[in-house]
C-alpha atoms as a PDB file:
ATOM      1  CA  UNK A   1      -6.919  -6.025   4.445  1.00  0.00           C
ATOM      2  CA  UNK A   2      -8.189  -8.785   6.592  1.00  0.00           C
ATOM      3  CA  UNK A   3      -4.917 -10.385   6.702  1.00  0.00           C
ATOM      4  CA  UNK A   4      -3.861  -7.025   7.979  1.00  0.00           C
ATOM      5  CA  UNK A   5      -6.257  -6.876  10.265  1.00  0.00           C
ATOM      6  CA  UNK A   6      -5.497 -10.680  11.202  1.00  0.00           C
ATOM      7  CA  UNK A   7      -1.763 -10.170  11.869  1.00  0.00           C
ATOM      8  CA  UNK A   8      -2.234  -6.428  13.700  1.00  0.00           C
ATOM      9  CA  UNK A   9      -5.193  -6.668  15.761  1.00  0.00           C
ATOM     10  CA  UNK A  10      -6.080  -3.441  14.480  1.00  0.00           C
ATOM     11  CA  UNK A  11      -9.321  -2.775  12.365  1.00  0.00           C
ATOM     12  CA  UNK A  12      -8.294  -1.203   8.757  1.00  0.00           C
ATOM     13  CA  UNK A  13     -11.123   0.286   7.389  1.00  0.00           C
ATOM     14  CA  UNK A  14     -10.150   1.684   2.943  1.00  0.00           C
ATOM     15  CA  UNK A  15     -12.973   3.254   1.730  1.00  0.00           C
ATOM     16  CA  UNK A  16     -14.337   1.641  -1.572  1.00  0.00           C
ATOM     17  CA  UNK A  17     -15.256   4.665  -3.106  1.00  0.00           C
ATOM     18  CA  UNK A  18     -12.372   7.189  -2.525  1.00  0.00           C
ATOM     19  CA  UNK A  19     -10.259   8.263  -4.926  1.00  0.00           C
ATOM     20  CA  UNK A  20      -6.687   9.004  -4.922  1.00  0.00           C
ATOM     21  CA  UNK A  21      -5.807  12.564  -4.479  1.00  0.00           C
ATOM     22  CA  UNK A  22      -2.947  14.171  -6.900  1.00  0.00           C
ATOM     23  CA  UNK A  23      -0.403  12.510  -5.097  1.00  0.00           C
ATOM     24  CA  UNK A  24      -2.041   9.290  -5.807  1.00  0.00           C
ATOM     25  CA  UNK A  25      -3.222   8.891  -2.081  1.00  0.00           C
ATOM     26  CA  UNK A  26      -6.237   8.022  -0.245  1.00  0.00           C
ATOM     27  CA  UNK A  27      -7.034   7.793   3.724  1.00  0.00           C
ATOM     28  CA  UNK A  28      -7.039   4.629   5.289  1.00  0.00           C
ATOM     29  CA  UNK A  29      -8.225   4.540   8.841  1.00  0.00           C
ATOM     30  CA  UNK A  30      -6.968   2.385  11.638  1.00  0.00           C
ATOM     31  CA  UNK A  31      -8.308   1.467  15.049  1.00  0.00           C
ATOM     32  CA  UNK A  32      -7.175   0.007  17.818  1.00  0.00           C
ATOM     33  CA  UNK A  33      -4.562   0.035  20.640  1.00  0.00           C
ATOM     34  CA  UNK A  34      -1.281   1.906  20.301  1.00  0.00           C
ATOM     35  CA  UNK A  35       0.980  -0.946  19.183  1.00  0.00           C
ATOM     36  CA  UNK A  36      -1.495  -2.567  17.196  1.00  0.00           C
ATOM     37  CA  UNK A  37      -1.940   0.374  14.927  1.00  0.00           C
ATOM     38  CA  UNK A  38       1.516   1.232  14.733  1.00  0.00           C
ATOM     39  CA  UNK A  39       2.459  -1.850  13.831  1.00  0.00           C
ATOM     40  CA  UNK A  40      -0.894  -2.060  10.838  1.00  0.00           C
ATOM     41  CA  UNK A  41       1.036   1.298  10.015  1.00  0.00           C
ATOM     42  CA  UNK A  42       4.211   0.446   9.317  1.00  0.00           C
ATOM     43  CA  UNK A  43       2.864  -2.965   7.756  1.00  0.00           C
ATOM     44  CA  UNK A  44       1.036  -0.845   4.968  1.00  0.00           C
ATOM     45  CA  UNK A  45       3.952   1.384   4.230  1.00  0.00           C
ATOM     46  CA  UNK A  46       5.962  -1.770   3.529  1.00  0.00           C
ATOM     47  CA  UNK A  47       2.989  -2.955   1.304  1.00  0.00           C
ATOM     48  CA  UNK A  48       3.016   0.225  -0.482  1.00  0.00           C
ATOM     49  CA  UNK A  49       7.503   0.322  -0.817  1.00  0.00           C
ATOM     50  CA  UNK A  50       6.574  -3.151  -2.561  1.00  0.00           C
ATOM     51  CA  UNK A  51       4.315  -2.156  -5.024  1.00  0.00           C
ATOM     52  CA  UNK A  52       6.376   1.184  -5.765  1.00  0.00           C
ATOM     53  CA  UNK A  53       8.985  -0.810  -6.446  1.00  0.00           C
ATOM     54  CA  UNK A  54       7.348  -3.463  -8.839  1.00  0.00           C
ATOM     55  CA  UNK A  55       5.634  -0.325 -10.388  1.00  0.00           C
ATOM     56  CA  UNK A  56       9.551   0.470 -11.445  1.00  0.00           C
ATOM     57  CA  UNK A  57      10.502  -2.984 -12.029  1.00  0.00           C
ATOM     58  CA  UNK A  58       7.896  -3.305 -14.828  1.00  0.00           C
ATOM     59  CA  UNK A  59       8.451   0.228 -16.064  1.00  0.00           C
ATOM     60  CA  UNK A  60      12.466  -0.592 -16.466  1.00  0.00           C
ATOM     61  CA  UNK A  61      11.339  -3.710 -18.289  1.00  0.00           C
ATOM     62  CA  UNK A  62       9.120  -1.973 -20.828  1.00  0.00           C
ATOM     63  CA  UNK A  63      11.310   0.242 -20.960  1.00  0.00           C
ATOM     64  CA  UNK A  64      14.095  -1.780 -22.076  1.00  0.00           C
ATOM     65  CA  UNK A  65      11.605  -4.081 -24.495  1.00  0.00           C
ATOM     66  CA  UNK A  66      10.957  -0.833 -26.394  1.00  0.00           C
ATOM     67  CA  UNK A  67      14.717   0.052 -26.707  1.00  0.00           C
ATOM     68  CA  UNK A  68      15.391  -3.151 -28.174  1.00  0.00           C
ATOM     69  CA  UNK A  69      13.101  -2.916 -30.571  1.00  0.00           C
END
């Protein structure tokens, strides 16, 4: 988050103690000028396209470990 904040100029403020919803979200907030928070925006949907996709990459794996066993 404070490399976020670093490279956006935007405060990004994640609550500690939220929980995800049912779609496994939560509410992060952002402040500051236009750009600056669209670009903290689009900078945390990338983050969260990166762990989706490791998510997969590890299920595929254990996936395939159980197969072969």
């Amino acid at each position: 988050v404070n490399e976020l904040q670093n490279i956006t100029s935007a405060e990004v403020i994640v609550p500690r103690d939220q929980t995800p919803d049912d779609n496994d979200e939560v509410i992060v907030k952002i402040v500051g000028h236009f750009f600056a928070s669209q670009t903290a925006q689009r900078k945390i949907r990338e983050i969260v396209q990166q762990v989706k996709q490791q998510e997969q990459k590890q299920q595929a794996g254990a996936m395939t470990l159980q197969r072969s066993k």
